[in-house]
N, C-alpha and C. Protein backbone atom coordinates (compact mmCIF):
# COMPACT_ATOMS: atom_id res chain seq x y z
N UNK A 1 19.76 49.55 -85.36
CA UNK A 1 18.67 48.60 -85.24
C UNK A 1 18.86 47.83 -83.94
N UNK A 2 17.93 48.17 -82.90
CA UNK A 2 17.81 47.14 -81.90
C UNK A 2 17.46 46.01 -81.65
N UNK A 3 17.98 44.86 -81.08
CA UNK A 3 16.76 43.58 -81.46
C UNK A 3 17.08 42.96 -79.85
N UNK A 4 15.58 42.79 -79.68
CA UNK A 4 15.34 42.33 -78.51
C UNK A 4 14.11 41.23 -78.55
N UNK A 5 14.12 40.50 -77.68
CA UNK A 5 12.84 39.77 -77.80
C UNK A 5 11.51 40.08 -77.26
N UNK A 6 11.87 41.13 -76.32
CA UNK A 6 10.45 41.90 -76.34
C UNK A 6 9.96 43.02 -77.20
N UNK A 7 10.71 43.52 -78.47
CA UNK A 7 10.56 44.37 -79.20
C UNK A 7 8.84 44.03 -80.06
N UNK A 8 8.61 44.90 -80.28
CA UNK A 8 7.08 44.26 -81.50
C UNK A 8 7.44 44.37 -82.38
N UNK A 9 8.72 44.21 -83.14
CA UNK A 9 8.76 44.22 -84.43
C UNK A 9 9.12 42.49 -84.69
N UNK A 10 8.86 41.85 -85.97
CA UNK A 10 8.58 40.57 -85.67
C UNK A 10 9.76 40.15 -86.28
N UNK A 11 10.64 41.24 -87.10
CA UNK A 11 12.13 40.96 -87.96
C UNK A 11 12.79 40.44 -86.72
N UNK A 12 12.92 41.56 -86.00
CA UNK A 12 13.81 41.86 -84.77
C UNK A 12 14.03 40.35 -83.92
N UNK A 13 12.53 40.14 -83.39
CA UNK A 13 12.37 38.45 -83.02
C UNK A 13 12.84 37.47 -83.41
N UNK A 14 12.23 37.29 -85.10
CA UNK A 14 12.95 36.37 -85.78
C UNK A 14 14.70 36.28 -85.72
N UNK A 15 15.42 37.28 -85.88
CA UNK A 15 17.32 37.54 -85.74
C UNK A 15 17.40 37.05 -84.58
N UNK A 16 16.88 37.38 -83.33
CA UNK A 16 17.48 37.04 -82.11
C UNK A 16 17.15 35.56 -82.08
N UNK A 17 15.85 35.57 -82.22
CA UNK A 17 15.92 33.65 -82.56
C UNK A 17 16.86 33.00 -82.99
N UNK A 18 17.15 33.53 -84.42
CA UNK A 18 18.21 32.49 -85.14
C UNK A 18 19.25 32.79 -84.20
N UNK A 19 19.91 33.67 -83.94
CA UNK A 19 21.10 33.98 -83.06
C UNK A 19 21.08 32.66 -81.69
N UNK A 20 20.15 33.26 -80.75
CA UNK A 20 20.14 32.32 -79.63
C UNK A 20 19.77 31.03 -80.15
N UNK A 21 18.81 30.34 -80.96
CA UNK A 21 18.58 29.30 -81.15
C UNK A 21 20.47 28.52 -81.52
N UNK A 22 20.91 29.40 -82.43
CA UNK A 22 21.96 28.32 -83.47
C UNK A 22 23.34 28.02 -82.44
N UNK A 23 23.03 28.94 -81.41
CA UNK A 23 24.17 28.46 -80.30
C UNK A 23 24.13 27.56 -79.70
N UNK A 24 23.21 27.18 -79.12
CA UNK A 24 22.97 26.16 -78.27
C UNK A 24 22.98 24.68 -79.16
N UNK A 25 22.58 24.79 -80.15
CA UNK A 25 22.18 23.91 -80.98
C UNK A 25 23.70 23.44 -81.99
N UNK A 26 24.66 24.44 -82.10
CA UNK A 26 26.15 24.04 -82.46
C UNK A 26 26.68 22.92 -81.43
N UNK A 27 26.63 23.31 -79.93
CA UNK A 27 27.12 23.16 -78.60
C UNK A 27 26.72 21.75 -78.75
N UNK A 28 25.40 21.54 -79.00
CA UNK A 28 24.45 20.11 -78.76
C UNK A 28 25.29 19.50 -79.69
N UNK A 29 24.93 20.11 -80.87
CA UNK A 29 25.84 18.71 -82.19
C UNK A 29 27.27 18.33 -82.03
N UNK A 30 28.08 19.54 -81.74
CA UNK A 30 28.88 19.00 -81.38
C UNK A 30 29.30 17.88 -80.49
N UNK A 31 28.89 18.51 -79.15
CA UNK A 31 28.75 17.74 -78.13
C UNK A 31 28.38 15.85 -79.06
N UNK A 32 27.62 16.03 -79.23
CA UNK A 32 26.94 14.70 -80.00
C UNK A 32 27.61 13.78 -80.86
N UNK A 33 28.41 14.68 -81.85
CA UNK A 33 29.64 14.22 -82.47
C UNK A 33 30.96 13.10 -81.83
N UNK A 34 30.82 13.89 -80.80
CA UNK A 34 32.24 14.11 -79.90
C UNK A 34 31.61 12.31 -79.26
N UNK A 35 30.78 12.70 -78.65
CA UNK A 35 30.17 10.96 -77.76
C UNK A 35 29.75 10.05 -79.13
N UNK A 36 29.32 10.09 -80.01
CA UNK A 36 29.54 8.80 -80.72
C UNK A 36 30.61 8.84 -81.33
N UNK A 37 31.54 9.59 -81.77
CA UNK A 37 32.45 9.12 -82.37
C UNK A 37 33.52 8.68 -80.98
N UNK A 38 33.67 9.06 -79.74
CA UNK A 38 34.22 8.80 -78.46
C UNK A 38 33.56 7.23 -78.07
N UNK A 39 31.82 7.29 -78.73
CA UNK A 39 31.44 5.79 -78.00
C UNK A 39 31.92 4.41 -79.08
N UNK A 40 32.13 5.17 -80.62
CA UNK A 40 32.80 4.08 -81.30
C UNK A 40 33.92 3.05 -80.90
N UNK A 41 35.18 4.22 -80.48
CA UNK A 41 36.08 4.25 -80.85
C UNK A 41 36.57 3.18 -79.62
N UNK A 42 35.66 3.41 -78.45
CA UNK A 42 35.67 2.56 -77.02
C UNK A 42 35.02 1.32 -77.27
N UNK A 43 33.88 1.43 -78.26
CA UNK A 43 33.93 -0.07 -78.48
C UNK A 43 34.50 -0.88 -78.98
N UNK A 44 35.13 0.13 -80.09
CA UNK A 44 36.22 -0.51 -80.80
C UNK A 44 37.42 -1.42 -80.05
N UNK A 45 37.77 -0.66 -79.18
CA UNK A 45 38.91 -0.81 -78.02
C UNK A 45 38.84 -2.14 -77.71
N UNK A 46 37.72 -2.06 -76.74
CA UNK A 46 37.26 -3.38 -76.28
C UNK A 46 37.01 -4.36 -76.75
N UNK A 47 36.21 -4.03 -77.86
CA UNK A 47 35.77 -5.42 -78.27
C UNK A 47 37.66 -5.90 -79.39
N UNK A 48 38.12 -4.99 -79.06
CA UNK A 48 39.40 -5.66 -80.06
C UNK A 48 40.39 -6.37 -78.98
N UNK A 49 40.18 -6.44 -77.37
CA UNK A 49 40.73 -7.23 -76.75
C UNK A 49 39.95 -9.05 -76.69
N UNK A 50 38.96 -8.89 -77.73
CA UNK A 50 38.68 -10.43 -77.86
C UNK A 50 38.95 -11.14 -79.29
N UNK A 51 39.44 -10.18 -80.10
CA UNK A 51 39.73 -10.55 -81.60
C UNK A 51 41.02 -11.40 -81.40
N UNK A 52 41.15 -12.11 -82.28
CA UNK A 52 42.49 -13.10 -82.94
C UNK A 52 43.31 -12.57 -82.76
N UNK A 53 44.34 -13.05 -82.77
CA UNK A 53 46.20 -11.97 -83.15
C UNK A 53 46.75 -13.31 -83.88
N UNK A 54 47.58 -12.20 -85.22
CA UNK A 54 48.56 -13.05 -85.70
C UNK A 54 49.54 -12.34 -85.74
N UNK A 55 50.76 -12.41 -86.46
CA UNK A 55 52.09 -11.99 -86.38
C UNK A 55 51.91 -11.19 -87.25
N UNK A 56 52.37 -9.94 -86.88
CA UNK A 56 52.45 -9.03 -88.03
C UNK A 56 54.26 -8.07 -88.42
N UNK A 57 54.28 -8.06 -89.50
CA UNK A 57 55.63 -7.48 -89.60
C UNK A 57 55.64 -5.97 -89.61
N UNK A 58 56.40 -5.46 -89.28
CA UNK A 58 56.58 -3.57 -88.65
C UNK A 58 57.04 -3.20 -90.23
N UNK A 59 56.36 -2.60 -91.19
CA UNK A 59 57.06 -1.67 -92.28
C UNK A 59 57.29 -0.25 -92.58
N UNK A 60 56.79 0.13 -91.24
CA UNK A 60 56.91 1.62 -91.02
C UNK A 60 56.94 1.89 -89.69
N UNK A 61 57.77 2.88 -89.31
CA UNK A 61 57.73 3.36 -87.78
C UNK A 61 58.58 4.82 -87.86
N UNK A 62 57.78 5.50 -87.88
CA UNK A 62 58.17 7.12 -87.39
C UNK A 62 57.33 7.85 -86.85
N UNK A 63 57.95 9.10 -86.43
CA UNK A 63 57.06 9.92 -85.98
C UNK A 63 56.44 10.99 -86.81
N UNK A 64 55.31 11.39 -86.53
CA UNK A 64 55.20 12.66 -87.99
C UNK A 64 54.75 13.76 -87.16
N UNK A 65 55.68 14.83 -87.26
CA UNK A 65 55.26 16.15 -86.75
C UNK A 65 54.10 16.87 -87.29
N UNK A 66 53.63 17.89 -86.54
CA UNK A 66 52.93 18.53 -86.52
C UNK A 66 51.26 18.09 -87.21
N UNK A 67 51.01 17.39 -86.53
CA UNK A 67 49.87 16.25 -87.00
C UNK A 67 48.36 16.67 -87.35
N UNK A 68 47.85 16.89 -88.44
CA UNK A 68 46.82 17.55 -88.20
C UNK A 68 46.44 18.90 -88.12
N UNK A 69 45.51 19.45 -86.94
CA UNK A 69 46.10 20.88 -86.82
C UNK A 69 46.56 21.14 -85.14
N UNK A 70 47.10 20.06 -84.92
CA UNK A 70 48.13 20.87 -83.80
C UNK A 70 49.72 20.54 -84.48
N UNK A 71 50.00 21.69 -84.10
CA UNK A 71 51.23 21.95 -84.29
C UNK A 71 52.05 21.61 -83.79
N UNK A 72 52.03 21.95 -82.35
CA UNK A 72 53.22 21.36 -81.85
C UNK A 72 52.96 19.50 -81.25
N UNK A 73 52.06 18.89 -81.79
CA UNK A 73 51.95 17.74 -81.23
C UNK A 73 52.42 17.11 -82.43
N UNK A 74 52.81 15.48 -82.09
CA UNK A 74 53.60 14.21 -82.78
C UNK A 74 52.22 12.78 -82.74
N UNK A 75 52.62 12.37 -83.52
CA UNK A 75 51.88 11.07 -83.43
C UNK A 75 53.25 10.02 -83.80
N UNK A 76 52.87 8.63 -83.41
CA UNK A 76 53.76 7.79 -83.93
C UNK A 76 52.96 6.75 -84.91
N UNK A 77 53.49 6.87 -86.08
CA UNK A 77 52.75 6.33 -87.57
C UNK A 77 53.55 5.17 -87.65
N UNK A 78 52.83 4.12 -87.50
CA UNK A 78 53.74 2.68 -87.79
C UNK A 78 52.61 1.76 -88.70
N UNK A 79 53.18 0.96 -89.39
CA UNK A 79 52.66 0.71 -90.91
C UNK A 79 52.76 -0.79 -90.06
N UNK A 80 52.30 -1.83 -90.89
CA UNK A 80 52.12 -3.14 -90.82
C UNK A 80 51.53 -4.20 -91.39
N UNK A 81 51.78 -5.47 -91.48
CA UNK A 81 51.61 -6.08 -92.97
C UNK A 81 51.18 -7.66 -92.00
N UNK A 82 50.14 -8.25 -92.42
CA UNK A 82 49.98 -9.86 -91.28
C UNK A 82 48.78 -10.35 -92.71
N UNK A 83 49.23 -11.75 -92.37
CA UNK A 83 48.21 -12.45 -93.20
C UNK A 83 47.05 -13.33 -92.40
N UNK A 84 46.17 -13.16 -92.95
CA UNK A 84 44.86 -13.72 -92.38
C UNK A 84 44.42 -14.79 -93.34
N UNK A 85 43.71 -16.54 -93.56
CA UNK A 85 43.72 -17.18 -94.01
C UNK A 85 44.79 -17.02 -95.97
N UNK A 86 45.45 -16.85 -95.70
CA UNK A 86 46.30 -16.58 -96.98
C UNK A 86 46.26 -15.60 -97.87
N UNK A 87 45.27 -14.15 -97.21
CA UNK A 87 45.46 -13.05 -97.66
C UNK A 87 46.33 -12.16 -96.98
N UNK A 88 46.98 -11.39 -97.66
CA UNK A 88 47.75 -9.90 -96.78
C UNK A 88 47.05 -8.84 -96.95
N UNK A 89 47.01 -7.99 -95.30
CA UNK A 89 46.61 -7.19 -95.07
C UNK A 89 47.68 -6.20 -94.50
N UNK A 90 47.29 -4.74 -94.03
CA UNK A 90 48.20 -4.09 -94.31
C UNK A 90 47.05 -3.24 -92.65
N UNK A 91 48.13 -2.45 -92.34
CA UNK A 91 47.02 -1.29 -91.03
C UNK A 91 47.82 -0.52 -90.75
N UNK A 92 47.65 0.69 -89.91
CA UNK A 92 48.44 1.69 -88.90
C UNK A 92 48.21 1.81 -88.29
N UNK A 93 47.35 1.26 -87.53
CA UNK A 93 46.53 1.82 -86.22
C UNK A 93 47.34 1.17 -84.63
N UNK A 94 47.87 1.88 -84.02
CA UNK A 94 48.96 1.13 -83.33
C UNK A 94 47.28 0.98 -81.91
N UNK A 95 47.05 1.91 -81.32
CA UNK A 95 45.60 2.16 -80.80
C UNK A 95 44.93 2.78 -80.65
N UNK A 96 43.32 2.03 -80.65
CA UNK A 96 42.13 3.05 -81.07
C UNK A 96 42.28 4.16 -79.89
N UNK A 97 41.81 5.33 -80.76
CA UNK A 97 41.64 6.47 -79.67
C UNK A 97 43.01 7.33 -79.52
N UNK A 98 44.13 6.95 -80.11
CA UNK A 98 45.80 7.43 -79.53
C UNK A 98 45.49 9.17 -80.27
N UNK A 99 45.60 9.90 -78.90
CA UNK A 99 45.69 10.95 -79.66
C UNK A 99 47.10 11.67 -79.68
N UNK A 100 47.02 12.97 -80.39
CA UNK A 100 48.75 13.39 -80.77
C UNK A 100 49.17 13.43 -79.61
N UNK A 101 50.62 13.20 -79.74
CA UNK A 101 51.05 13.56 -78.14
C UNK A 101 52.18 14.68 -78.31
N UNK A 102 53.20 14.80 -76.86
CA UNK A 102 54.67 15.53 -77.29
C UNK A 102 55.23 14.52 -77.81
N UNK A 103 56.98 14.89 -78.39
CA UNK A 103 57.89 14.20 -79.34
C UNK A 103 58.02 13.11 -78.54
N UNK A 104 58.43 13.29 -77.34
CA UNK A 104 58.94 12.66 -76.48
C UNK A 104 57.94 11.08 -76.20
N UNK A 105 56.93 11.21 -76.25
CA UNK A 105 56.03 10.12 -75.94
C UNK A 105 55.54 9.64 -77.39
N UNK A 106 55.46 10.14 -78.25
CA UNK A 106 55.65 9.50 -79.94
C UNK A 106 56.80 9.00 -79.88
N UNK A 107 57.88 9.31 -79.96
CA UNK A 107 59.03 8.48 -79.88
C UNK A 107 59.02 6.94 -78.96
N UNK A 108 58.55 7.13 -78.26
CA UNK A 108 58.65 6.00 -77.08
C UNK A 108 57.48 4.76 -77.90
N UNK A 109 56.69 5.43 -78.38
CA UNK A 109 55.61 4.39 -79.23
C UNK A 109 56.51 3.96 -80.47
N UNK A 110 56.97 4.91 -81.11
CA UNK A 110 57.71 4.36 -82.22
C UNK A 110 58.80 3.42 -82.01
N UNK A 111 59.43 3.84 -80.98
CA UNK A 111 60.76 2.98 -80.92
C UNK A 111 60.61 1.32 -80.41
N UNK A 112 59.02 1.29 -80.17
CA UNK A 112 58.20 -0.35 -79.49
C UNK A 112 58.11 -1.25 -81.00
N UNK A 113 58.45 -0.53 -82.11
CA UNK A 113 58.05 -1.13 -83.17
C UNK A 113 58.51 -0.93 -84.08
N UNK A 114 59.99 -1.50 -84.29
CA UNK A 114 61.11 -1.08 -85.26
C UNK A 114 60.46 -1.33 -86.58
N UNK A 115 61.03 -0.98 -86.96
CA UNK A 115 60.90 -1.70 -88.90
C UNK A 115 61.86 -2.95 -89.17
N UNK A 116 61.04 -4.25 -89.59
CA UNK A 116 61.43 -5.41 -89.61
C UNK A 116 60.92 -6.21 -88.22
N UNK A 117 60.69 -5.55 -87.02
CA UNK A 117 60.28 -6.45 -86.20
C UNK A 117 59.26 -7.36 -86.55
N UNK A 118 58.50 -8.54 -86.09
CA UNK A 118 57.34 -9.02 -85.83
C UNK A 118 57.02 -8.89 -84.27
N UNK A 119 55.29 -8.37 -84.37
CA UNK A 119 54.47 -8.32 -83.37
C UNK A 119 53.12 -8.42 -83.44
N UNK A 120 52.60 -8.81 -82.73
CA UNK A 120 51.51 -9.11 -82.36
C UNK A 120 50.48 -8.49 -82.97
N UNK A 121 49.31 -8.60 -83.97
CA UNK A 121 48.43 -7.74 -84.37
C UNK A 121 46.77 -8.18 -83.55
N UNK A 122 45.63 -7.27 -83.26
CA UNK A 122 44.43 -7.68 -83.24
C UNK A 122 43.82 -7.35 -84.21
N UNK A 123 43.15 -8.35 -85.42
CA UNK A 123 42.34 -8.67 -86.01
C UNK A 123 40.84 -8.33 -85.95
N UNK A 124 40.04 -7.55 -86.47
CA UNK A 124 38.21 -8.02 -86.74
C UNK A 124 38.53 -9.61 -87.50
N UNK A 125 37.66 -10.28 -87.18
CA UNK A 125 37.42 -12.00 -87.62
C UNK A 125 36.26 -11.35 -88.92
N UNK A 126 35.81 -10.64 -88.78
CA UNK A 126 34.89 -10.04 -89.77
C UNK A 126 35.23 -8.87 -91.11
N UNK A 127 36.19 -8.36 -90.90
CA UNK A 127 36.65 -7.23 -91.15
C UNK A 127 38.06 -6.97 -91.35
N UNK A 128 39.11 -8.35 -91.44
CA UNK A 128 40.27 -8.07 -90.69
C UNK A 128 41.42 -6.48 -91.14
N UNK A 129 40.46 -5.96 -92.26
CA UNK A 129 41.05 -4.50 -92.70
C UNK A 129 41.19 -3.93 -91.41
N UNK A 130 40.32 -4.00 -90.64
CA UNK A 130 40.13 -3.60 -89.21
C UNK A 130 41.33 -4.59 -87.80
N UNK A 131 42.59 -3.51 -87.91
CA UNK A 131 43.11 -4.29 -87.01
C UNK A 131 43.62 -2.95 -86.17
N UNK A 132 44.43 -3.55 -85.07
CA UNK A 132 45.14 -2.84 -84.00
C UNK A 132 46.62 -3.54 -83.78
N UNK A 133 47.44 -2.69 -83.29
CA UNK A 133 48.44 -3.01 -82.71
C UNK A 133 48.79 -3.45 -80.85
N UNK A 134 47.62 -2.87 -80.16
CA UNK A 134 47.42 -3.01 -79.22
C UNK A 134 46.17 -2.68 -79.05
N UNK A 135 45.25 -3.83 -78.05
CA UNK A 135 44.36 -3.69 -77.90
C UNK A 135 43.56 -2.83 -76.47
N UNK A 136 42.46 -2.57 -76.60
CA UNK A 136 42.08 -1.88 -75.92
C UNK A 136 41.59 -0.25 -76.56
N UNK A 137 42.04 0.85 -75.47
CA UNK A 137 41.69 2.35 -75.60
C UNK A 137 42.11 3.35 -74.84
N UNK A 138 42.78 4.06 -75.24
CA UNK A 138 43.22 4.84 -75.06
C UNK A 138 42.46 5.87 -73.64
N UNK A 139 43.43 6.35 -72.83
CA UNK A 139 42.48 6.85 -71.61
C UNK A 139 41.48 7.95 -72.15
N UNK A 140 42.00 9.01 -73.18
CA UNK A 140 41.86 10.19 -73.14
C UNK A 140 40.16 10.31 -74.10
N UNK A 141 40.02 8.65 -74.37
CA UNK A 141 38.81 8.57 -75.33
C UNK A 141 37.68 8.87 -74.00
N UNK A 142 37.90 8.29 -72.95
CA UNK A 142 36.72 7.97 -71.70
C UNK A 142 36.39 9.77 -71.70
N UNK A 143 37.59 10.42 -71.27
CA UNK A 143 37.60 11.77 -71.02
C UNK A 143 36.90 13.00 -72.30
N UNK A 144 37.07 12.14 -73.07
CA UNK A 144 36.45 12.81 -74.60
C UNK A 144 35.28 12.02 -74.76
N UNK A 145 34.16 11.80 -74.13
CA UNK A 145 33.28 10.95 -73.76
C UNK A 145 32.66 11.50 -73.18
N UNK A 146 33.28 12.10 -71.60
CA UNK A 146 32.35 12.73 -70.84
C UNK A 146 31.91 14.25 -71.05
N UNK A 147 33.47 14.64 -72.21
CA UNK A 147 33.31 16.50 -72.58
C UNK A 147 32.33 16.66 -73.35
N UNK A 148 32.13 15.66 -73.95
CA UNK A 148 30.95 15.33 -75.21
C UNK A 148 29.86 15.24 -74.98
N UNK A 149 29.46 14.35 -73.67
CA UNK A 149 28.26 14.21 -73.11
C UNK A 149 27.98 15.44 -72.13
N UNK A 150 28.67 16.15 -71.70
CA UNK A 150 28.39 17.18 -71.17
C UNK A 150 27.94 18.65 -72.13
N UNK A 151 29.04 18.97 -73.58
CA UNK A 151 28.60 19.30 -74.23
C UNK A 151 27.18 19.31 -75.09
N UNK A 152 27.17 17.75 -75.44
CA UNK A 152 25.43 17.40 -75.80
C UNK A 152 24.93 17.82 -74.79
N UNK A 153 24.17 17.33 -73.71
CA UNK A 153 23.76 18.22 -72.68
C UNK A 153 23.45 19.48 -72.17
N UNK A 154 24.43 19.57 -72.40
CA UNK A 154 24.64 21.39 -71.78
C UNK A 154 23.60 22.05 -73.00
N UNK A 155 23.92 21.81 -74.14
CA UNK A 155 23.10 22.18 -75.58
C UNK A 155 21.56 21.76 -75.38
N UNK A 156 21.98 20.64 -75.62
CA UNK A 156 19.99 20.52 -75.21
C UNK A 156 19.52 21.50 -74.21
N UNK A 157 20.37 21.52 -73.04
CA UNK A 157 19.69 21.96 -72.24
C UNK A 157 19.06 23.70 -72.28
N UNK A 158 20.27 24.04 -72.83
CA UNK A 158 20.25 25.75 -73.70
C UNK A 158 19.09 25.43 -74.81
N UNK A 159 18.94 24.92 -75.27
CA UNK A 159 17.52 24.58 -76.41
C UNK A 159 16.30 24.42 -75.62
N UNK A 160 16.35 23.69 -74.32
CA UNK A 160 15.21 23.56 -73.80
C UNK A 160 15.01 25.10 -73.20
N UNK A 161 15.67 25.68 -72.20
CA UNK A 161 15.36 27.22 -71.88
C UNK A 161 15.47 28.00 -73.09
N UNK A 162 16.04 28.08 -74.21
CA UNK A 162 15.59 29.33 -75.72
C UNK A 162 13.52 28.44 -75.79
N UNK A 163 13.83 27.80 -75.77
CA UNK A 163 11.94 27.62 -76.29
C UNK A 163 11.11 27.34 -75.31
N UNK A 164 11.51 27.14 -73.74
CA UNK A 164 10.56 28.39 -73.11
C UNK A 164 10.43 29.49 -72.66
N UNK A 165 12.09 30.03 -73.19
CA UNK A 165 11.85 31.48 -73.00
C UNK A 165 10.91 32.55 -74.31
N UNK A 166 11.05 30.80 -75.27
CA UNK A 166 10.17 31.85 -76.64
C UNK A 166 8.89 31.45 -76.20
N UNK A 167 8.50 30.44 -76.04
CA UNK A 167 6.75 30.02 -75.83
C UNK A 167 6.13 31.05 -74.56
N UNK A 168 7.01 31.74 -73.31
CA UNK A 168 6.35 32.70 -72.88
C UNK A 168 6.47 33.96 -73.36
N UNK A 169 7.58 34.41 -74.34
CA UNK A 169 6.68 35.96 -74.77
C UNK A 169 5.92 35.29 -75.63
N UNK A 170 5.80 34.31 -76.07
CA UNK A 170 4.43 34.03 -77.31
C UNK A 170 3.35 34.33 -76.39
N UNK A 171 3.49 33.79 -75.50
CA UNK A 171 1.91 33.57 -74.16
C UNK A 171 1.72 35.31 -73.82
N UNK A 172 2.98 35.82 -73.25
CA UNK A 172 2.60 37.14 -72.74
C UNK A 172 2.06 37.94 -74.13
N UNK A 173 2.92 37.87 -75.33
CA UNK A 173 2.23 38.85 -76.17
C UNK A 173 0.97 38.46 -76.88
N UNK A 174 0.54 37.57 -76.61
CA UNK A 174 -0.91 37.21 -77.11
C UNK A 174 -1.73 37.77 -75.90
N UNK A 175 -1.23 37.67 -75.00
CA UNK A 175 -2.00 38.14 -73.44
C UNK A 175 -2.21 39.72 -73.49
N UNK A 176 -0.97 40.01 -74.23
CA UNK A 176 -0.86 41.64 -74.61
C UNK A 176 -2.50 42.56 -75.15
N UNK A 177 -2.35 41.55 -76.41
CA UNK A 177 -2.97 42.17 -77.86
C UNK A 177 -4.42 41.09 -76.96
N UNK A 178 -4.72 41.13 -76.18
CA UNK A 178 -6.28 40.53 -75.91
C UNK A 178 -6.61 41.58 -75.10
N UNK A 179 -5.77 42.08 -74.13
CA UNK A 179 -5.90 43.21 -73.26
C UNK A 179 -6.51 44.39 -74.26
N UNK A 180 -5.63 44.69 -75.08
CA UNK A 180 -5.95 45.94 -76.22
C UNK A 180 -7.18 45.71 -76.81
């Protein structure tokens, strides 16, 4: 079975449609994914260099291999406990955006934040479930920002050429069957 988009059979059309259409259109969502959850995570950043800090105590600090699904990458998982008007709260988030790294640079995060230390936490004043260990964002979020927006992009843009490459055989084969 051949399928082409100039074929006259209308099965044939329809398959290559779904085919070319669902590519471009993965590429886009993704892409799309990638920049808001990249534009969250940067606002997050930022706007957590204007939140409160109180003292928070270190109750966890290690590294955990194979994180996710990379394998050979480390993250550094550190736990933490701070009270906000006379409630305790609890977080891990050392900073927004930290993605896995090698051992070597997980270690270096972990070892900033023994167990038993006190340090510094940033707070949401709204939210304070929502805290950080350091404020700000991580570089690699900006860079996962622009792959995203290029991805969205690039997709749309493959969506915009699949539907006018379909709206002119629509035009030519109607142009066809008027000739006949």
């Amino acid at each position: 079975m051949q399928i082409s988009l100039t074929g006259s059979k209308l099965l044939n059309r329809i398959l290559l449609a779904l085919v070319l259409f669902s590519i471009p259109l993965a590429i886009m969502l993704w892409g799309g994914r990638a920049l808001i959850f990249s534009a969250y995570l940067i606002y997050l950043g930022s706007a957590s260099a204007q939140w409160p800090k109180t003292p928070a105590r270190i109750t966890a600090s290690n590294v955990v291999d194979g994180y996710g699904k990379y394998d050979k990458k480390c993250i550094a998982h550190v736990e933490y406990e701070f009270t906000v008007d006379g409630t305790r709260f609890r977080g891990e988030t050392v900073q927004f955006g930290q993605p896995p790294r090698i051992r070597a640079q997980a270690e270096k995060i972990a070892a900033k934040y023994p167990i038993g230390a006190v340090s510094d936490v940033f707070y949401c004043p709204e939210n304070p479930n929502l805290s950080v260990l350091e404020s700000g964002v991580d570089d690699t979020m900006l860079a996962f920002l622009v792959i995203g927006g290029i991805f969205f992009f690039g997709g749309t843009y493959g969506l915009r050429l699949f539907y006018k490459q379909w709206q002119n055989q629509a035009v030519n084969r109607s142009g066809e069957s008027r000739r006949l």
